[in-house]
Protein backbone atom coordinates (compact mmCIF):
# COMPACT_ATOMS: atom_id res chain seq x y z
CA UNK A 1 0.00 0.00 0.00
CA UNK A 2 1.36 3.19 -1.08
CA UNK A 3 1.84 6.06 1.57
CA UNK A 4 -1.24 8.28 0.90
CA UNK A 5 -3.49 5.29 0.92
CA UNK A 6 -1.51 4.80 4.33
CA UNK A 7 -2.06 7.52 5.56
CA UNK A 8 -5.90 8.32 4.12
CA UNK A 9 -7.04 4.96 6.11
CA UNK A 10 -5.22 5.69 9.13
CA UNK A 11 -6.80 9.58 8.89
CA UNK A 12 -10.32 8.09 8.73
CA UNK A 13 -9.89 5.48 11.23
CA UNK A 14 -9.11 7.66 14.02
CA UNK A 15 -11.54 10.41 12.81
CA UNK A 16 -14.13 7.50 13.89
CA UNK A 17 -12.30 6.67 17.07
CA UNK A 18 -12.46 10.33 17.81
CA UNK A 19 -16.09 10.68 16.87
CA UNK A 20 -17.51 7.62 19.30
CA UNK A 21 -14.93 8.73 22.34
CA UNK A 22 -16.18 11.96 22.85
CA UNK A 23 -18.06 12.78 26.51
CA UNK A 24 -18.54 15.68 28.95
CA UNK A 25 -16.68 16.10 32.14
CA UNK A 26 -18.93 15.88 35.39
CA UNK A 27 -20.49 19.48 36.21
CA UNK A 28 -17.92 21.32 34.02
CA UNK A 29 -19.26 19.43 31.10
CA UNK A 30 -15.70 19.78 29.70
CA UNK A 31 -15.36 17.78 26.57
CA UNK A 32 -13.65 14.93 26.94
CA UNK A 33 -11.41 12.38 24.97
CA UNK A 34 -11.62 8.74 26.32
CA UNK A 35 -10.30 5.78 23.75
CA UNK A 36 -8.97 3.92 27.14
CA UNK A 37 -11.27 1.90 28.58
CA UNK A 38 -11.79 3.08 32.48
CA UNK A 39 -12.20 -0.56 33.78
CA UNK A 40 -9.00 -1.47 32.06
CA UNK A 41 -7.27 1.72 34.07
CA UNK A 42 -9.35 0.55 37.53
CA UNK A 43 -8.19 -2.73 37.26
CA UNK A 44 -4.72 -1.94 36.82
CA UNK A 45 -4.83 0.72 39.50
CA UNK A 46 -5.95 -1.67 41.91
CA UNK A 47 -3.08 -3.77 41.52
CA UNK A 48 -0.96 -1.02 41.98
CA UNK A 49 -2.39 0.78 45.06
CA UNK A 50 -1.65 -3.41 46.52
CA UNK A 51 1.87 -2.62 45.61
CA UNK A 52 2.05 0.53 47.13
CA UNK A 53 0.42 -0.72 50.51
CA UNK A 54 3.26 -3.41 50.45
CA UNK A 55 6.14 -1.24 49.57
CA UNK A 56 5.43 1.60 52.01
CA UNK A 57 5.38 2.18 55.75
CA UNK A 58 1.82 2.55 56.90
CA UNK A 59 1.29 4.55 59.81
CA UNK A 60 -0.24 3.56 63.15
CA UNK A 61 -1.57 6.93 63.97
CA UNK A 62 -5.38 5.19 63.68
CA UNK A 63 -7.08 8.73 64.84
CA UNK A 64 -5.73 10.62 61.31
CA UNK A 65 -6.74 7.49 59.45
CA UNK A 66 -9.93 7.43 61.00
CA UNK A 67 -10.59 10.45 60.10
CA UNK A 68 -9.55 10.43 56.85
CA UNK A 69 -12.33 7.46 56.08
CA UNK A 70 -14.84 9.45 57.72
CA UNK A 71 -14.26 12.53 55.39
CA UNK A 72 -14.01 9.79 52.70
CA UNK A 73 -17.44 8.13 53.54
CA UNK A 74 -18.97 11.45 53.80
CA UNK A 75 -17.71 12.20 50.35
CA UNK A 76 -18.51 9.19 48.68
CA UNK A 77 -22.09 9.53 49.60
CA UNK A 78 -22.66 13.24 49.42
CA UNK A 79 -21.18 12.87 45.35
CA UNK A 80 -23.49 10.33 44.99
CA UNK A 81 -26.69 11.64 46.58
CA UNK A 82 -25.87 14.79 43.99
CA UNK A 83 -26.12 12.86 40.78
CA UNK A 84 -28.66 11.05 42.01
CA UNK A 85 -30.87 14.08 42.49
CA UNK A 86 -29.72 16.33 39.52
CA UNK A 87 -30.85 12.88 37.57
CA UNK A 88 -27.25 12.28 36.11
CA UNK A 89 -25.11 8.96 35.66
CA UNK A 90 -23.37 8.45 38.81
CA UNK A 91 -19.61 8.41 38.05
CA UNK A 92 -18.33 6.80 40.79
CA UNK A 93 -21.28 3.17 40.48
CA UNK A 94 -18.19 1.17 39.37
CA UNK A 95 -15.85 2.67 42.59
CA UNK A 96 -14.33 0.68 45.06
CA UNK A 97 -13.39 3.12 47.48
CA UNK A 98 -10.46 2.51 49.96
CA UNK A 99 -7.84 4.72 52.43
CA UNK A 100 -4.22 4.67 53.26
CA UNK A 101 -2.29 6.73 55.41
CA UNK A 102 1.19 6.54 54.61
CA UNK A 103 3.95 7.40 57.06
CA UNK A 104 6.31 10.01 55.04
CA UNK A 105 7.00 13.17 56.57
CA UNK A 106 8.61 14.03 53.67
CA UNK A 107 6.21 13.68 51.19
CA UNK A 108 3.28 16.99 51.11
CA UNK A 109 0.96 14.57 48.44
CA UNK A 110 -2.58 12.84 48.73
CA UNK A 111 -3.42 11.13 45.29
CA UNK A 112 -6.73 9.80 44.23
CA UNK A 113 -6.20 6.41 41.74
CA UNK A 114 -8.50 5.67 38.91
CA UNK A 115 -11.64 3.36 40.56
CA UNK A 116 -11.31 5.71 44.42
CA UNK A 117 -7.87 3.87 45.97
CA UNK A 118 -6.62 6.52 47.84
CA UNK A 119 -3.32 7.38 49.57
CA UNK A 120 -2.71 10.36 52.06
CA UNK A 121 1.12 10.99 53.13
CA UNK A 122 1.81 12.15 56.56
CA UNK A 123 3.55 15.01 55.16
CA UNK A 124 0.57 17.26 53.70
CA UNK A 125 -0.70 17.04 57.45
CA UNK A 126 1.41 19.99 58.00
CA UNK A 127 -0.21 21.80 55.16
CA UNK A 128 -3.68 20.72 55.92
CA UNK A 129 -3.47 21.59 59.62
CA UNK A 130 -6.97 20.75 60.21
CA UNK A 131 -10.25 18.61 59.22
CA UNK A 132 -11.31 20.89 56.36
CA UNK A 133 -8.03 21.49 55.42
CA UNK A 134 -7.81 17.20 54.89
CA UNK A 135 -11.32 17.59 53.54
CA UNK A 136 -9.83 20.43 50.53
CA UNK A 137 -6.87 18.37 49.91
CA UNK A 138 -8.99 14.49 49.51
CA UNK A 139 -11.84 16.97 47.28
CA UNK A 140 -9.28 18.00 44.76
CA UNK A 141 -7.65 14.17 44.55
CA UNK A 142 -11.02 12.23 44.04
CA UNK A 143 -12.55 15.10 41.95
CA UNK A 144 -9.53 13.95 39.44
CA UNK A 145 -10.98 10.60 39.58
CA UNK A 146 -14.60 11.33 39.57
CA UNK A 147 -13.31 13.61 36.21
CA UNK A 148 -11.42 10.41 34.70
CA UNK A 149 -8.93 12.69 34.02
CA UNK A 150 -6.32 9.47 34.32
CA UNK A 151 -8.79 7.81 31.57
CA UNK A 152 -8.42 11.05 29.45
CA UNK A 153 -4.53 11.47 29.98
CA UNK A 154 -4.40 7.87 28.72
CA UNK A 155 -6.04 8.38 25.99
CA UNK A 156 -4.13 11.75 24.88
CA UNK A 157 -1.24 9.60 24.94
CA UNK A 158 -1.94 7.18 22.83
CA UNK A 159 -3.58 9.42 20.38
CA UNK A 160 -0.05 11.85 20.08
CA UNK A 161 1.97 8.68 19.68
CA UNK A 162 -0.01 7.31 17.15
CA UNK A 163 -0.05 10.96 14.99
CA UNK A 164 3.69 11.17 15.68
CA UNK A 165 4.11 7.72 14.33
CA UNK A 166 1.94 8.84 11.46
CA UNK A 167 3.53 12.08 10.35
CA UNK A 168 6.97 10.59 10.65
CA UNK A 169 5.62 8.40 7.85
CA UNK A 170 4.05 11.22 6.18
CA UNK A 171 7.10 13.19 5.98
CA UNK A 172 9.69 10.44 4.93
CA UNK A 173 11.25 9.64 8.26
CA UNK A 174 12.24 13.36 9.36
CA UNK A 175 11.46 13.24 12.63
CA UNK A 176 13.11 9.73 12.93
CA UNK A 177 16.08 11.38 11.67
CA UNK A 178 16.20 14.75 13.65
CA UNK A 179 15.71 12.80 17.21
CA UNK A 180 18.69 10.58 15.94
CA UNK A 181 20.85 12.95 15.02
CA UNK A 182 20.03 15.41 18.30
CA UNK A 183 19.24 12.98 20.54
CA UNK A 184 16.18 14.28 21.68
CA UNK A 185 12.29 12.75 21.54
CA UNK A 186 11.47 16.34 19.84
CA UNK A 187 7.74 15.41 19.44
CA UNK A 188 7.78 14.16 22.67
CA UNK A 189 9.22 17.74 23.77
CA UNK A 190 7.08 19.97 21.80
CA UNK A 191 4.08 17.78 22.59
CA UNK A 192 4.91 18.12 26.07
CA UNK A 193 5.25 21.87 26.54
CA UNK A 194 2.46 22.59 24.28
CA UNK A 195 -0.14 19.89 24.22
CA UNK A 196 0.13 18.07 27.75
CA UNK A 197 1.59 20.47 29.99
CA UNK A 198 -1.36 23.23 29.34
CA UNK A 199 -3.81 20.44 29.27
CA UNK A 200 -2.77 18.80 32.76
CA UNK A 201 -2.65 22.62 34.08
CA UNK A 202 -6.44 22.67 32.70
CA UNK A 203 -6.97 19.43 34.80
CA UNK A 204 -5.76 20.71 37.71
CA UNK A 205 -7.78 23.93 37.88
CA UNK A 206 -10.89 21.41 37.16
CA UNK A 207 -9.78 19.29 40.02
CA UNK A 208 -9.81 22.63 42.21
CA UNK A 209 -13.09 23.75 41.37
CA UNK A 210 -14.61 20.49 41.40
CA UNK A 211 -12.80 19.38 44.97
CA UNK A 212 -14.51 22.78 46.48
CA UNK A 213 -17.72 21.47 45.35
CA UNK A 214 -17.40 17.43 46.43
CA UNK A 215 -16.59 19.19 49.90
CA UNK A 216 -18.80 21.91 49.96
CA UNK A 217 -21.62 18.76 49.40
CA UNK A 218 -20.12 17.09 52.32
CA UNK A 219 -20.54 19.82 54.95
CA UNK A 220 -16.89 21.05 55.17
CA UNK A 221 -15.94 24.74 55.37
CA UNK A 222 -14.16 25.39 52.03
CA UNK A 223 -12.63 29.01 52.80
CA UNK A 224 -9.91 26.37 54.34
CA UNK A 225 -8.88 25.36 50.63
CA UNK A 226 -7.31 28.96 49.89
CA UNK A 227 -5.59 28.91 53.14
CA UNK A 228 -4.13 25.47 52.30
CA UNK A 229 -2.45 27.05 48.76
CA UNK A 230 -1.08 30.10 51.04
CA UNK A 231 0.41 27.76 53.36
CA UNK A 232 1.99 25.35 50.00
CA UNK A 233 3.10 28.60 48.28
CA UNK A 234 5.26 29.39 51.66
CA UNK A 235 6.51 25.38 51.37
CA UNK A 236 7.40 25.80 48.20
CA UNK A 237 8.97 29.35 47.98
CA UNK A 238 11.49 29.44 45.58
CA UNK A 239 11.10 26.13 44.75
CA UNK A 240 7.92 26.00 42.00
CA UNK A 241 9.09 26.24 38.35
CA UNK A 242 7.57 28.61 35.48
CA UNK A 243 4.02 27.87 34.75
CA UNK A 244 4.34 26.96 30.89
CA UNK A 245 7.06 24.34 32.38
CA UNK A 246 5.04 22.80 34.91
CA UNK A 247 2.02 20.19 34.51
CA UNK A 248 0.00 22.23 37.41
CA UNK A 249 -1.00 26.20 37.69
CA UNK A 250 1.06 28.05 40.11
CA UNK A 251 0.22 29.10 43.40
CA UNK A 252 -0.78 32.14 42.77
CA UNK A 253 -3.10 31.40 39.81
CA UNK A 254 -4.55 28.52 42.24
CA UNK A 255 -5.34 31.26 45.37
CA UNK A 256 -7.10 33.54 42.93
CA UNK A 257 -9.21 31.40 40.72
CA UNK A 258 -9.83 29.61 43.97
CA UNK A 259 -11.20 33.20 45.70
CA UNK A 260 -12.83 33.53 42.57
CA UNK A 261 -15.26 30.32 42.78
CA UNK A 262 -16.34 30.51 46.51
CA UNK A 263 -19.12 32.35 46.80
CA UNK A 264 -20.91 30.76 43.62
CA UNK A 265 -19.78 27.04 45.03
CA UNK A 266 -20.89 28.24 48.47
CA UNK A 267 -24.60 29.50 46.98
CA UNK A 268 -24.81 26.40 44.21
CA UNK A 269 -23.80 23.48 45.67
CA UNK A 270 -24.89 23.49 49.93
CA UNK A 271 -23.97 20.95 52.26
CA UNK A 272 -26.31 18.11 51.35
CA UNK A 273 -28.70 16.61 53.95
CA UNK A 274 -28.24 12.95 54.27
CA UNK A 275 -30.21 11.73 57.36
C-alpha cells in the first residue's frame, strides 16, 4: 500500500475513534477524549495501590486514618446523593473506594487512583493543619478521579503517539532522523510543553473547582482550601518552576481562581442533607 493510501485509512480510522470517544466532564461538562477503557485503568490501578500498601510504611496513627475514612465516607455519599438528584449517571457506580495513610513526613501529596484507591502521606498534614483542610486536599484528589482525568490522559497519549508515528511516515522519516541525530524525543518535547503540559494545568484547575464542590456537598468549610495554597506557596517558595514548564498552575493562579469560585460554590452546591 502506497503512503497516501496509508495515511488516508489511518486519517479516517481515528476520525471515527475520535467521533464515538467523545463525553462531557462531570459538572464542568468539559469535553472529553476517552479511547482507554476506564475498567482497564481501575483494574490496573488496583493492583498497583496493593503494591504501594506493600512497599510503604503505613502509619499507626489510627485517629488521622480514621478520620480520613470518615471525610471519605462522607464524600462518597454526598457525590453520589448529587447525581442522584440532579438525575445524572453516577460516576463513581463502578468505585471501590479505599484509604491509606502513609507514614512520610517528607512527602506533602494525597493522590486519588482511577476506581477511588486513595493514599494520604503524613507530610501534607502539616499543610492541611486541620479537618477541612484534609477535607480540601482528599476533594481535589477524588474530583480527578470522579473527572477520569487518568482515563483522558491515557487516551491523549496514545492518540499523540499514534499521529507522531503517522507524520513521521508522512514526511519520509524526518522526525526519525532529527531525534537521531540530536538525541532528543522532539515530538515528545514539543508535545509536552504545548499539548500536555497546558492540558494537565487545565486538569488541575478542574480538580480545584470540582474538589470545592465534592466538599462543599459534604458539609466542610471550604474558605480552608485557599488557606491550604497560602500555606503550600510558603513550602514551596522558591522552589515551583515557570508555569508553561510545569504540569499544574502556580500558586498564585490557584489562590485567585480559587477566591474567585467561593461564593458561587458556596450559593450552588450546599452541604447536602443525608439523614
Amino acid at each position: 500500500m502506497d503512503r497516501r493510501k496509508f495515511l488516508t485509512y489511518v486519517g479516517c480510522g481515528c476520525g471515527s475513534l475520535l467521533l464515538h470517544s467523545c463525553s462531557n466532564a462531570p459538572i464542568t461538562d468539559r469535553k472529553q477524549l476517552k479511547i482507554i477503557p476506564e475498567a482497564k485503568l481501575n483494574a490496573q490501578a488496583a493492583q498497583i495501590y496493593e503494591k504501594v500498601k506493600e512497599k510503604e510504611k503505613m502509619s499507626n496513627d489510627l485517629k488521622t486514618l480514621n478520620e480520613i475514612k470518615d471525610i471519605g465516607r462522607r464524600m462518597e455519599d454526598s457525590i453520589s446523593e448529587y447525581f442522584y438528584r440532579a438525575n445524572l449517571d453516577d460516576p463513581t457506580n463502578n468505585f471501590d473506594w479505599e484509604y491509606i495513610l502513609i507514614d512520610n513526613k517528607k512527602i506533602r501529596n494525597a493522590w486519588c487512583m482511577p476506581g477511588g484507591k486513595i493514599a494520604v502521606y503524613t507530610g501534607i498534614l502539616d499543610v492541611t493543619k486541620n479537618t477541612n483542610g484534609l477535607a480540601a486536599v482528599m476533594g481535589h484528589e477524588v474530583a480527578h478521579a470522579v473527572a477520569k482525568h487518568s482515563v483522558e490522559r491515557a487516551s491523549r497519549g496514545v492518540l499523540l503517539n499514534t499521529g507522531a508515528k503517522i507524520i513521521d511516515i508522512a514526511s519520509g522519516g524526518i522526525l526519525t532522523d532529527i531525534n537521531r541525530t540530536t538525541g532528543m524525543d522532539t515530538v515528545g518535547l514539543l508535545a509536552q510543553l504545548g499539548i500536555m503540559n497546558p492540558f494537565n494545568r487545565k486538569q488541575e484547575s478542574e480538580a480545584d473547582y470540582l474538589g470545592m464542590i465534592f466538599s462543599s456537598l459534604s458539609g466542610y468549610d471550604i474558605r480552608e482550601t485557599v488557606k491550604i495554597w497560602e500555606r503550600m506557596k510558603e513550602f514551596n517558595k522558591g522552589k515551583e518552576p515557570p508555569q508553561f514548564m510545569s504540569t499544574h498552575p502556580s500558586s498564585d493562579t490557584r489562590i485567585r481562581k480559587l477566591n474567585e469560585w467561593m461564593n458561587e460554590v458556596i450559593l450552588k452546591y450546599p452541604p447536602i442533607n443525608l439523614t
